[in-house]
C-alpha atoms as a PDB file:
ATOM      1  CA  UNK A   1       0.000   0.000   0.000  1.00  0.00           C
ATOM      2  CA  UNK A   2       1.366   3.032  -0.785  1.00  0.00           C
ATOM      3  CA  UNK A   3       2.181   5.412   2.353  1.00  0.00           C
ATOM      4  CA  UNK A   4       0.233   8.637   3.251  1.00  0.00           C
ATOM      5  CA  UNK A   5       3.369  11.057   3.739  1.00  0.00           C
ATOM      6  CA  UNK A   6       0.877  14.332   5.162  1.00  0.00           C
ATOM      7  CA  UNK A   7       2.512  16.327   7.917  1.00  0.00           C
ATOM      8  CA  UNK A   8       2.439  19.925   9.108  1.00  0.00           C
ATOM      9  CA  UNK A   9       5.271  22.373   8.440  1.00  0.00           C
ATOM     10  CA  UNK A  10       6.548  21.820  11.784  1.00  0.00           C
ATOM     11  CA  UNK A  11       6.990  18.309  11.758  1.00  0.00           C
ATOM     12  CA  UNK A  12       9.446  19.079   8.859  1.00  0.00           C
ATOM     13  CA  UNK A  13      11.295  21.461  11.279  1.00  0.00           C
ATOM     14  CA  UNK A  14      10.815  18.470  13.525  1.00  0.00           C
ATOM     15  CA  UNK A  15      12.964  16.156  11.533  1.00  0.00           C
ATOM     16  CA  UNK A  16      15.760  18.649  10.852  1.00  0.00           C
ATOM     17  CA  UNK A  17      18.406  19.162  13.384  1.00  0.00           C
ATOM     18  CA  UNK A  18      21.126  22.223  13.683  1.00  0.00           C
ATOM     19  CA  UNK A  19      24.045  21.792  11.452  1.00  0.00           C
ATOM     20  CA  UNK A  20      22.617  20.371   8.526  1.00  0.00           C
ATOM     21  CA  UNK A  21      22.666  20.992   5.065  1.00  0.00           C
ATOM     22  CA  UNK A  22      19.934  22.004   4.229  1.00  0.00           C
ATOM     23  CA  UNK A  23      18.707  22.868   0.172  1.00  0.00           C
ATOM     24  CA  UNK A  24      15.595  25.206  -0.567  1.00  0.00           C
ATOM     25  CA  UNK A  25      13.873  24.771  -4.486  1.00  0.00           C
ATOM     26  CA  UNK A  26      12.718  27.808  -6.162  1.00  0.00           C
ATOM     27  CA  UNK A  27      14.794  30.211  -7.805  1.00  0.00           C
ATOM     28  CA  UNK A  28      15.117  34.089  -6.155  1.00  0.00           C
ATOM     29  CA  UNK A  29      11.324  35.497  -6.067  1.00  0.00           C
ATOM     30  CA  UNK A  30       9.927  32.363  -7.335  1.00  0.00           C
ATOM     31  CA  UNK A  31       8.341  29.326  -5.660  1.00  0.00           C
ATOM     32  CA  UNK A  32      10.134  29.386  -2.769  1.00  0.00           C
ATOM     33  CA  UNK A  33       8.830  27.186   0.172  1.00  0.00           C
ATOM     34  CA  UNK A  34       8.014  29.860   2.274  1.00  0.00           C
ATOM     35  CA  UNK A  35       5.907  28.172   4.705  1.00  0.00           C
ATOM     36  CA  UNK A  36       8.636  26.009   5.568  1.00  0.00           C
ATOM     37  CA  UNK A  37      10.919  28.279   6.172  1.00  0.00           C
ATOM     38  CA  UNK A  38       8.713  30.279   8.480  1.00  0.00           C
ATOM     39  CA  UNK A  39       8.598  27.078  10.519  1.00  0.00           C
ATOM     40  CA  UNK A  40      12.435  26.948  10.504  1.00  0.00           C
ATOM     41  CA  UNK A  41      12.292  30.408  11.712  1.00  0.00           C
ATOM     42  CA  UNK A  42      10.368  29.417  14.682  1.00  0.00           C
ATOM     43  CA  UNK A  43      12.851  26.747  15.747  1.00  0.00           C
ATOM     44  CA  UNK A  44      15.732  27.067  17.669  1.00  0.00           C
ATOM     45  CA  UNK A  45      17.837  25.709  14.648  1.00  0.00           C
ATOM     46  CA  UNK A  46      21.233  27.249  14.341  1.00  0.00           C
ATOM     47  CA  UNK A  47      24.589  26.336  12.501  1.00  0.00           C
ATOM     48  CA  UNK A  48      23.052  25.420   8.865  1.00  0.00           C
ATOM     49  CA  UNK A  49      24.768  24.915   5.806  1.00  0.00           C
ATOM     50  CA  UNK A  50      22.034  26.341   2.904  1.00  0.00           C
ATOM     51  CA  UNK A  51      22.324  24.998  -0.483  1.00  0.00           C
ATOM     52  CA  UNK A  52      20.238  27.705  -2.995  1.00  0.00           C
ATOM     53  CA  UNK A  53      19.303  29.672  -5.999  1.00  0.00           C
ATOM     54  CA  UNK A  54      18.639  32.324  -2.929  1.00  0.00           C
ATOM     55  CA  UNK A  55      15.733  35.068  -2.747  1.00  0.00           C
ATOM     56  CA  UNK A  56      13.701  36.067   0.857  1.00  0.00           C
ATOM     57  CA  UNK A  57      14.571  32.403   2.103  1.00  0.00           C
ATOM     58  CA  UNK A  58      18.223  32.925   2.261  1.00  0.00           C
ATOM     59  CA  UNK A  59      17.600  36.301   3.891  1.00  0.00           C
ATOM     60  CA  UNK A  60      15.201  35.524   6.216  1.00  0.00           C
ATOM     61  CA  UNK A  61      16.968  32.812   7.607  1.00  0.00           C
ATOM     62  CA  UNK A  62      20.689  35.153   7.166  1.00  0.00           C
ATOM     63  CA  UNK A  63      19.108  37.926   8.907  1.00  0.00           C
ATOM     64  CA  UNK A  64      18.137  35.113  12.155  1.00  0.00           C
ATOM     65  CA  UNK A  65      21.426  34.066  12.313  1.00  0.00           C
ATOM     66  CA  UNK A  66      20.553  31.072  11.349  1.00  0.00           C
ATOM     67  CA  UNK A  67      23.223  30.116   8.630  1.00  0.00           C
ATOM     68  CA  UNK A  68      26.612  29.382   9.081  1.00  0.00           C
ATOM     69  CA  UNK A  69      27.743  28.311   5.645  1.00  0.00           C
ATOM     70  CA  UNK A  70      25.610  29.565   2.167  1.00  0.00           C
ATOM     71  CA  UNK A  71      25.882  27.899  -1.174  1.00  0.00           C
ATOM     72  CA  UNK A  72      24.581  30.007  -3.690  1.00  0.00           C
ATOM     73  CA  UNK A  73      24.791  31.402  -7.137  1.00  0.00           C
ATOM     74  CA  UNK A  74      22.655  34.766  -6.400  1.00  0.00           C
ATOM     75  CA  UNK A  75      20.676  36.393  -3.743  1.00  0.00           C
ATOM     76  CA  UNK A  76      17.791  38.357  -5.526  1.00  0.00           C
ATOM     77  CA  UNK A  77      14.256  39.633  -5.254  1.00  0.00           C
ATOM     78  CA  UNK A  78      13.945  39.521  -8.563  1.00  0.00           C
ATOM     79  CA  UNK A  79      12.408  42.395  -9.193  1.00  0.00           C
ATOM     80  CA  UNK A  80      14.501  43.919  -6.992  1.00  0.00           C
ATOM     81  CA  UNK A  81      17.858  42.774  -7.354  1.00  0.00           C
ATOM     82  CA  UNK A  82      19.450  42.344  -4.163  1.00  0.00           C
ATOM     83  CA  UNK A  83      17.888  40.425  -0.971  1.00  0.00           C
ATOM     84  CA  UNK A  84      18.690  43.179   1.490  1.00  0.00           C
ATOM     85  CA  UNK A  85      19.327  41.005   4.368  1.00  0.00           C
ATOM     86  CA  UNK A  86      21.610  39.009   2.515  1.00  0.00           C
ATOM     87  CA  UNK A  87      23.637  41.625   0.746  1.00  0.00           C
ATOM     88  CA  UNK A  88      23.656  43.024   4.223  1.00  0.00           C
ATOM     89  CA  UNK A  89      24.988  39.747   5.943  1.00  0.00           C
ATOM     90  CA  UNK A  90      27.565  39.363   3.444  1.00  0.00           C
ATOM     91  CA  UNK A  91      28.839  42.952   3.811  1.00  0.00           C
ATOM     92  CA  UNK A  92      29.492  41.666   7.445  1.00  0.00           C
ATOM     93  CA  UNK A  93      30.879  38.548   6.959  1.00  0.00           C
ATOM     94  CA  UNK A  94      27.838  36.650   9.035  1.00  0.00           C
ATOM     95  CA  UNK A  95      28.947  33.547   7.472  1.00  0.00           C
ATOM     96  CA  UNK A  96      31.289  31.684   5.128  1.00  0.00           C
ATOM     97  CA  UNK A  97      30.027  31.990   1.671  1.00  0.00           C
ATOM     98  CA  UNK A  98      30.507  29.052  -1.674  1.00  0.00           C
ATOM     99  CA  UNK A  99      29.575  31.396  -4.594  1.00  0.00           C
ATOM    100  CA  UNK A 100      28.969  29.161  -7.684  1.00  0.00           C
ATOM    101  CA  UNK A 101      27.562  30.476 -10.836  1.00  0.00           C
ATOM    102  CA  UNK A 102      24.110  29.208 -12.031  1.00  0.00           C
ATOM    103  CA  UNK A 103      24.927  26.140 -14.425  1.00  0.00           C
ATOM    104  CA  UNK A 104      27.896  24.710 -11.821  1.00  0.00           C
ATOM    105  CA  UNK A 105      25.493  24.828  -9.078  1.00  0.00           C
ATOM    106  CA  UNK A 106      22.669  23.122 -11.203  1.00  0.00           C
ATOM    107  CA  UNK A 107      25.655  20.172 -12.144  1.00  0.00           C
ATOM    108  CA  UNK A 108      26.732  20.309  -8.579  1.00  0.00           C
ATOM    109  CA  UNK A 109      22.713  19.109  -7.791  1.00  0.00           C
ATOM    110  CA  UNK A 110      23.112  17.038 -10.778  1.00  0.00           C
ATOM    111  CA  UNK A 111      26.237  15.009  -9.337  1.00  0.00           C
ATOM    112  CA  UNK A 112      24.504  14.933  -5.898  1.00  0.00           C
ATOM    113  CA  UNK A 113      21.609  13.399  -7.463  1.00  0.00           C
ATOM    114  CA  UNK A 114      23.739  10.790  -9.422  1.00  0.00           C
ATOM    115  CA  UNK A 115      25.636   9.902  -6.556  1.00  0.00           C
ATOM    116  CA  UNK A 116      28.560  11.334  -8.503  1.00  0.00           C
ATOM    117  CA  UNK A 117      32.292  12.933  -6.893  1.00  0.00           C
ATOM    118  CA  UNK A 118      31.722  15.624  -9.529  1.00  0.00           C
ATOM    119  CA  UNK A 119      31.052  16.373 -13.001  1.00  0.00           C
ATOM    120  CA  UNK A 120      33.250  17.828 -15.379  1.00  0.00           C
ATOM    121  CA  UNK A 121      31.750  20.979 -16.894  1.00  0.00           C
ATOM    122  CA  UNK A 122      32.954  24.158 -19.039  1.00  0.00           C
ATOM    123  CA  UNK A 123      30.921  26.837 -16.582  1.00  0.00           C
ATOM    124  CA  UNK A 124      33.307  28.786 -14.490  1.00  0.00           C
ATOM    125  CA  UNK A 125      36.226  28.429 -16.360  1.00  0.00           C
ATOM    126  CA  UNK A 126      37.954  31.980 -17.373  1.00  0.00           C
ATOM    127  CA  UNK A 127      35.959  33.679 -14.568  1.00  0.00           C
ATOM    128  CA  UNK A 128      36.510  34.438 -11.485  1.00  0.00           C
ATOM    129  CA  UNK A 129      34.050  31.846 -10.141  1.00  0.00           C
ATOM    130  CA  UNK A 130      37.633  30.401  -9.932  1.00  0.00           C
ATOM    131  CA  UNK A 131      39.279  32.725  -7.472  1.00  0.00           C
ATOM    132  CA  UNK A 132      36.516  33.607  -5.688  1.00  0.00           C
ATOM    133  CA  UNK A 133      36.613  29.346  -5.228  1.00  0.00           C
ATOM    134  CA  UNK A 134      40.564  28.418  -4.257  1.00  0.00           C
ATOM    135  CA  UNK A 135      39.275  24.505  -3.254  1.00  0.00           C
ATOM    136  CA  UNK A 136      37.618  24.362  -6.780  1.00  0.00           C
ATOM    137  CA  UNK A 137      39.797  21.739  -9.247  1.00  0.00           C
ATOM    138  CA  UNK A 138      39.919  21.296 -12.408  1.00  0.00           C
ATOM    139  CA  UNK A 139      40.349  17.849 -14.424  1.00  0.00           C
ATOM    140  CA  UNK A 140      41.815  17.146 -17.725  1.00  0.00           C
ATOM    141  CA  UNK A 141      39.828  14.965 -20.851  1.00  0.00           C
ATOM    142  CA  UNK A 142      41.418  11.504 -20.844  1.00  0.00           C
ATOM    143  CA  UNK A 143      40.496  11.590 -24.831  1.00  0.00           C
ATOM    144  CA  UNK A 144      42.488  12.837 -27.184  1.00  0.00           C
ATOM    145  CA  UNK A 145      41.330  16.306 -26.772  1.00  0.00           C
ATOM    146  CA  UNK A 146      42.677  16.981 -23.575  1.00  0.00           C
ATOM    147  CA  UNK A 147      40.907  19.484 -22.559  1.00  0.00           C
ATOM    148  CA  UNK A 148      40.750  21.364 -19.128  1.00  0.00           C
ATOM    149  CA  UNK A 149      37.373  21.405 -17.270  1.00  0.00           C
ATOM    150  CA  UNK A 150      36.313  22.372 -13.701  1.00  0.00           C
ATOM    151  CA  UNK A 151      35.603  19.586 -11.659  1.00  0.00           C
ATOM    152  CA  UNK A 152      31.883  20.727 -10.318  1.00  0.00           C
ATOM    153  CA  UNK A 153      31.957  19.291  -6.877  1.00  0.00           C
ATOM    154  CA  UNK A 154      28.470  17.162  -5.519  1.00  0.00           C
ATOM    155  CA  UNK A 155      26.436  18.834  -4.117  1.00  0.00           C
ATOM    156  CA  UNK A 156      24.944  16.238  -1.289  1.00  0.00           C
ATOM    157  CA  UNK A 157      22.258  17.470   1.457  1.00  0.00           C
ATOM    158  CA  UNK A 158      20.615  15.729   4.770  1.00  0.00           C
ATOM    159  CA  UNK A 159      17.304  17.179   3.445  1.00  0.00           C
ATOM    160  CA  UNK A 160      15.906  19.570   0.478  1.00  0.00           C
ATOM    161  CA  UNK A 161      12.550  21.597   0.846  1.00  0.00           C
ATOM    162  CA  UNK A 162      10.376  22.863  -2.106  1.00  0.00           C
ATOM    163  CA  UNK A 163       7.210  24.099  -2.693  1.00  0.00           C
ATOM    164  CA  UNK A 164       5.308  23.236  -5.639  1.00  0.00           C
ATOM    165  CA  UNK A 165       1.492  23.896  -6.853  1.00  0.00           C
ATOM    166  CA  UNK A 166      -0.157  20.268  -6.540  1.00  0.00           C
ATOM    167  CA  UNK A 167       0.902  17.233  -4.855  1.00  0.00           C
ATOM    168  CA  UNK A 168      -0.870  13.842  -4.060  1.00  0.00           C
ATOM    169  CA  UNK A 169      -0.298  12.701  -0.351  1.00  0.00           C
ATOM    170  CA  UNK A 170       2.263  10.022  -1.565  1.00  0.00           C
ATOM    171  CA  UNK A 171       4.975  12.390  -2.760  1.00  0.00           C
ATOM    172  CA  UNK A 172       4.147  13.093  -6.380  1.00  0.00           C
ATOM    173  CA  UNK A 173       4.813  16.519  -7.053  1.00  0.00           C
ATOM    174  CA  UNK A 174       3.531  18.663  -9.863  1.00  0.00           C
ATOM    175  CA  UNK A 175       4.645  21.880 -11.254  1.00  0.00           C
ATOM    176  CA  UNK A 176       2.000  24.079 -12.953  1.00  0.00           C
ATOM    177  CA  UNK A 177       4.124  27.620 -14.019  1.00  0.00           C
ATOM    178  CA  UNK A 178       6.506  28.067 -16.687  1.00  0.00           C
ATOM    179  CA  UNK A 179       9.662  26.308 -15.237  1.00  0.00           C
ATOM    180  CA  UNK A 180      10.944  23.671 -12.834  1.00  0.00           C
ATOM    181  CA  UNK A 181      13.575  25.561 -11.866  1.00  0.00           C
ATOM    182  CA  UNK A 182      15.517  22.472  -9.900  1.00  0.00           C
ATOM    183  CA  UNK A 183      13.337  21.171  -7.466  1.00  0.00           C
ATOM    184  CA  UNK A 184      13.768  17.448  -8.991  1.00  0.00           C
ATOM    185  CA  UNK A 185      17.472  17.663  -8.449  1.00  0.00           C
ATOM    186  CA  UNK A 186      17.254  19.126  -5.007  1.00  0.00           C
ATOM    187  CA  UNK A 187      14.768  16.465  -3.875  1.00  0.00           C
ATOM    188  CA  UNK A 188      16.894  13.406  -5.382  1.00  0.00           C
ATOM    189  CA  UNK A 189      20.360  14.725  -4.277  1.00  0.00           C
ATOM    190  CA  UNK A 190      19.203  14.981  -0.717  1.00  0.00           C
ATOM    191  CA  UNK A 191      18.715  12.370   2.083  1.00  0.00           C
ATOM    192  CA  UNK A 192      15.365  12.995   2.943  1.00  0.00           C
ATOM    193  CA  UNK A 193      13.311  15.815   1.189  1.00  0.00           C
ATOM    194  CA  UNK A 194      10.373  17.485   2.263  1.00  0.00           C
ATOM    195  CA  UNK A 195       7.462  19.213  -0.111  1.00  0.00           C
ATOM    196  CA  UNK A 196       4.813  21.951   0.450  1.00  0.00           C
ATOM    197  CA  UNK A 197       1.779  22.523  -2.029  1.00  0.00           C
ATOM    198  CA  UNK A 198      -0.763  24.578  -2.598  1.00  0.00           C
ATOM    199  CA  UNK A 199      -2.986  21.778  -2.860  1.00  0.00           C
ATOM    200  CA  UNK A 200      -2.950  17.898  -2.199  1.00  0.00           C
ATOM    201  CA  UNK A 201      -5.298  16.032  -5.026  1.00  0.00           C
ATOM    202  CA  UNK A 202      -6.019  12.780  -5.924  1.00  0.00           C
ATOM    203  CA  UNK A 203      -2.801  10.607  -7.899  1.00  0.00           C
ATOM    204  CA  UNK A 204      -5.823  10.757 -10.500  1.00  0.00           C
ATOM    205  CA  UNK A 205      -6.373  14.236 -10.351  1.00  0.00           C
ATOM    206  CA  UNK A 206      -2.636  14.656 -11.432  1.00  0.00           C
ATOM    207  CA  UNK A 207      -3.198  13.882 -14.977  1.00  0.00           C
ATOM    208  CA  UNK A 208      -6.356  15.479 -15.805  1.00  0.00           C
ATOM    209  CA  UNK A 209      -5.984  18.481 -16.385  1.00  0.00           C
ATOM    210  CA  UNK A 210      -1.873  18.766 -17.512  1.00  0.00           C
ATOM    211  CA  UNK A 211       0.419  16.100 -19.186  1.00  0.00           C
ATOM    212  CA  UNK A 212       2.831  13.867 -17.443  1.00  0.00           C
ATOM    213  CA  UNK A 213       5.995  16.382 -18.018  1.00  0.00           C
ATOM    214  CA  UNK A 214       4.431  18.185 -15.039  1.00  0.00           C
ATOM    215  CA  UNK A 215       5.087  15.289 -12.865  1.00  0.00           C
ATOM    216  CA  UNK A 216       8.301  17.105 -11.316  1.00  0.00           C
ATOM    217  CA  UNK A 217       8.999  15.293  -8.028  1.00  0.00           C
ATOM    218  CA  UNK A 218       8.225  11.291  -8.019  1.00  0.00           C
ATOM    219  CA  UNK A 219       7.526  10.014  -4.593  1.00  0.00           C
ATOM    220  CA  UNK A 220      10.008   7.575  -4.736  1.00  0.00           C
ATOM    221  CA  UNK A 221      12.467  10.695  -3.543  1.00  0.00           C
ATOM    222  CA  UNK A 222      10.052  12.323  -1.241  1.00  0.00           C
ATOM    223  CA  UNK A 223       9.701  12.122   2.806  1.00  0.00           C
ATOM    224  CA  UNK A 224       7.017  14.367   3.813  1.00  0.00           C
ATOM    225  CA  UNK A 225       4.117  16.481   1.614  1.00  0.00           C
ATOM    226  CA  UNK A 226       2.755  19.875   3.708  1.00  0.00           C
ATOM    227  CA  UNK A 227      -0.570  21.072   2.013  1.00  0.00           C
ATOM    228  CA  UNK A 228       0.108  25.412   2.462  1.00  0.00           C
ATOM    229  CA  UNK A 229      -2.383  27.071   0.500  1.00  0.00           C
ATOM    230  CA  UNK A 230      -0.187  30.603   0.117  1.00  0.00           C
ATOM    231  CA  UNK A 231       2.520  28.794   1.237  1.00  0.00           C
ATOM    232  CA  UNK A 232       5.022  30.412  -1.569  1.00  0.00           C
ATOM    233  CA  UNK A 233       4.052  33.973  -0.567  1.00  0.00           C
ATOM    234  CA  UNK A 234       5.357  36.467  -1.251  1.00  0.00           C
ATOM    235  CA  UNK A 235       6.801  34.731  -3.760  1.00  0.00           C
ATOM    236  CA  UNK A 236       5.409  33.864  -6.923  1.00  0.00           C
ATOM    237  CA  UNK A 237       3.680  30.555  -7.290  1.00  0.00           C
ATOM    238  CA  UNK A 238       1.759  30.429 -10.902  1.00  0.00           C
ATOM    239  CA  UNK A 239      -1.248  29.897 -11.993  1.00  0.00           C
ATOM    240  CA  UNK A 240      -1.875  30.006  -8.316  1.00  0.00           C
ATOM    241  CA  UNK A 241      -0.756  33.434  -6.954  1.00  0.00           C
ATOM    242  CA  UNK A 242       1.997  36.291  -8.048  1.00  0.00           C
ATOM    243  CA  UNK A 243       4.810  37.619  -6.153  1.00  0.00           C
ATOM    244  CA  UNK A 244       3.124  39.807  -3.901  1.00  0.00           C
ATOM    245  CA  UNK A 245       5.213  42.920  -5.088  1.00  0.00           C
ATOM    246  CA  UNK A 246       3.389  45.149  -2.311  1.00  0.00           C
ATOM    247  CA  UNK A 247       4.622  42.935   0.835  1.00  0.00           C
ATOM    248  CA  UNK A 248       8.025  42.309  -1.128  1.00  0.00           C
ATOM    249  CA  UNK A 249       8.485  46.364  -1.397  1.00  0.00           C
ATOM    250  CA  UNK A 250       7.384  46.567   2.280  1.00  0.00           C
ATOM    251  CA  UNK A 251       9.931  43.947   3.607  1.00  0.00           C
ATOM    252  CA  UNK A 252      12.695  45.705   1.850  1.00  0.00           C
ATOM    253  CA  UNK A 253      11.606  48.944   3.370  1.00  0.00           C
ATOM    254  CA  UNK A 254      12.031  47.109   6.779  1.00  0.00           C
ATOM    255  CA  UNK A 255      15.194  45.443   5.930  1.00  0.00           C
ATOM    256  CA  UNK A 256      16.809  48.840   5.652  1.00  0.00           C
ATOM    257  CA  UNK A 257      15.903  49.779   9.115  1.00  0.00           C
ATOM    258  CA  UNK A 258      16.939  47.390  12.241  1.00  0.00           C
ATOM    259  CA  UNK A 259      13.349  49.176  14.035  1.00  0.00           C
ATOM    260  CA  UNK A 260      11.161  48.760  11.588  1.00  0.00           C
ATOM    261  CA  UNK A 261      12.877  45.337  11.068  1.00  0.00           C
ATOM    262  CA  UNK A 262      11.823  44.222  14.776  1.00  0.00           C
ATOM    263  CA  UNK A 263       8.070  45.856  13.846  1.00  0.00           C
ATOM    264  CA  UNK A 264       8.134  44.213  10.752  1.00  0.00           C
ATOM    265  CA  UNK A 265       8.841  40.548  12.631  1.00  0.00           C
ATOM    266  CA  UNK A 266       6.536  40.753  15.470  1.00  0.00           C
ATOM    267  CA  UNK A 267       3.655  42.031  12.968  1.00  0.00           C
ATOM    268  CA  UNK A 268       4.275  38.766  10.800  1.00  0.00           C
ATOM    269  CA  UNK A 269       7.192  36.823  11.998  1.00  0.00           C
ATOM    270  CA  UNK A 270       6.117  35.989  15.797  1.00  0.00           C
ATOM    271  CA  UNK A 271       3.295  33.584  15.117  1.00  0.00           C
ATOM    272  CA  UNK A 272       2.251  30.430  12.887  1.00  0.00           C
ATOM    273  CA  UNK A 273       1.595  30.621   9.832  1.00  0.00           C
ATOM    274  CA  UNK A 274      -2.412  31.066   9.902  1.00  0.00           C
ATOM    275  CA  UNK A 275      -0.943  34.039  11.529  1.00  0.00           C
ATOM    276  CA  UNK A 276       0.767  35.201   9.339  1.00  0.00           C
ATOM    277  CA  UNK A 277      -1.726  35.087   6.534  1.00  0.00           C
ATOM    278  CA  UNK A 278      -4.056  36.591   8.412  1.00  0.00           C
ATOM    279  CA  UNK A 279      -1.694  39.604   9.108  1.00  0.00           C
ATOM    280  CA  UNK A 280      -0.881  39.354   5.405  1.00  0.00           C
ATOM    281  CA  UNK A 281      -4.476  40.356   4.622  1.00  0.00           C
ATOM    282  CA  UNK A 282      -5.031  42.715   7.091  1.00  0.00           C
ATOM    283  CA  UNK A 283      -1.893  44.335   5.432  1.00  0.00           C
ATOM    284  CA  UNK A 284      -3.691  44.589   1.668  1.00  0.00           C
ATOM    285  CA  UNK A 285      -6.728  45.731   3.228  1.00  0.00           C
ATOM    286  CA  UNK A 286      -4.814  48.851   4.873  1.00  0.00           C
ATOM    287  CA  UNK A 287      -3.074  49.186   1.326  1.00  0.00           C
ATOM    288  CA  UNK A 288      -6.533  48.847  -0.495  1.00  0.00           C
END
C-alpha cells in the first residue's frame, strides 16, 4: 500500500536538526517554500549549511542568524535585485560563503543526485568563479582532446525543501508555471526531502488536467508532503498566486531599518503561519 506522507510544516522542522545541510527549491522570487521556512524560523535551529538559488529564504533565515555556511549562485528579489538582508549579511561577513555560478550549481545538484564525486563541466572556467573558489579543481579529458574542465563538486544534502502547486499525499509533485527551476534535483540529491503545495489532489487528479511532463517530483524521492495554500508567498507561485510585489516592497523597506525590522517581525514573523496570513491580509486591506 502506498504510504500517506501528510505532515504539518513543523513536523518538517521536527525532523531537521542544527548543522545540517539544508537545500531550498525555487529560484530568487519564485516558488520558494516559504511556509517552511517560516517554521524553521520558529525553531531554535542554528549552525546550517544552505544549499540555494537564494531570494527572501536565504535572507530571512541570514538575517536570524541562522546560517553558518551559504551555497549560492545569487541572492535576488527579482524584481529587486538584491535580498537586502543578505547583501547586508555578506557585507558583514555573518557567514562563510561558496559562490557558484548558475549552471555549476545546477551540475553540482546534478552530481549529488547521481551519486557522482563531480562532473566535469565548461561553466566557471575563465571567470573568477575560480578565485573567488581556491578549493575548486579542475580535471583534464582523458580523450584525445585533452581538454581542461572544472571539476563541479556534488552537491549532497541531509534534506531539500520545495514548494510546488499540486501534490498527491504520496509524494508526487507537480509543477503548474513556466519552469521547474531544480526542485527534482534538489529532492533526489538529498537524504530525505520534504514538499509543500498549494494543494494535495487525488494521484488521478494529477493527470487530468496537464500532461505527465508536469510530474516534477516522483515520490520515490520524497519524505514528507505539507498542504500550504499561500505557502510560496510572497513569492510567486503560478497559476496560483503572483509575487506579492506590495509585501516584497514593504519587507525591503524594513530590511533597511533594524526598528522597523523588529516591527516588521513581530507584525508577521512571531506567530504560525495562519498568523501570518491573516496579518498578510489585514496588510492589503490597509493598502486597499
Amino acid at each position: 500500500m502506498t504510504q500517506d506522507k501528510t505532515m504539518t510544516a513543523d513536523d518538517v522542522v521536527g525532523r531537521l536538526r542544527s548543522g545540517m545541510t539544508i537545500g531550498i527549491g525555487g529560484w530568487g522570487s519564485r516558488r520558494k517554500p516559504m511556509a517552511l521556512v517560516r517554521a524553521l524560523l520558529r525553531s531554535d535551529l542554528t549552525d546550517l549549511t544552505v544549499v540555494s538559488y537564494g531570494g527572501p529564504d536565504v535572507g530571512l533565515l541570514a538575517a536570524a542568524g541562522k546560517i553558518r555556511k551559504l551555497v549560492a549562485a545569487f541572492g535576488t528579489l527579482d524584481s529587486i535585485p538584491l535580498e537586502p538582508h543578505f547583501t547586508a549579511a555578506r557585507q558583514r561577513g555573518a557567514f562563510e560563503m561558496v559562490e557558484l555560478d548558475e549552471a555549476m550549481l545546477m551540475w553540482g545538484l546534478t552530481a549529488g543526485a547521481q551519486r557522482l564525486p563531480f562532473i566535469p563541466v565548461r561553466a566557471g572556467l575563465g571567470s573568477d568563479v575560480m578565485k573567488v573558489n581556491p578549493s575548486l579543481r579542475t580535471v583534464r579529458s582523458p580523450y584525445g582532446d585533452g581538454e581542461e574542465l572544472v571539476a563541479a563538486p556534488a552537491l549532497r544534502m541531509d534534506a531539500a525543501l520545495v514548494h510546488l502547486n499540486r501534490s498527491d499525499r504520496h509524494g508526487n509533485g507537480q509543477y503548474l508555471g513556466p519552469d521547474p527551476y531544480f526542485d527534482d534535483l534538489f529532492c533526489e540529491a538529498a537524504d530525505h526531502a520534504y514538499v509543500s503545495c498549494e494543494r494535495i489532489v487525488d494521484t488521478a487528479d494529477l493527470l487530468k488536467e496537464h500532461g505527465p511532463q508536469t510530474l516534477l517530483v516522483k515520490r520515490l524521492f520524497v519524505d514528507g508532503v505539507v498542504e500550504t495554500p499561500n505557502g510560496a508567498h510572497f513569492t510567486s507561485c503560478v497559476p496560483d498566486h503572483d509575487r506579492d510585489e506590495a509585501f516584497q516592497r514593504a519587507y525591503v523597506r524594513a530590511a533597511r531599518d533594524p526598528g522597523e525590522w523588529e516591527a516588521f517581525t513581530e507584525r508577521f514573523l512571531s506567530g504560525d503561519e495562519a498568523t501570518y496570513q491573516a496579518a498578510v491580509t489585514a496588510f492589503h486591506q490597509e493598502e486597499a
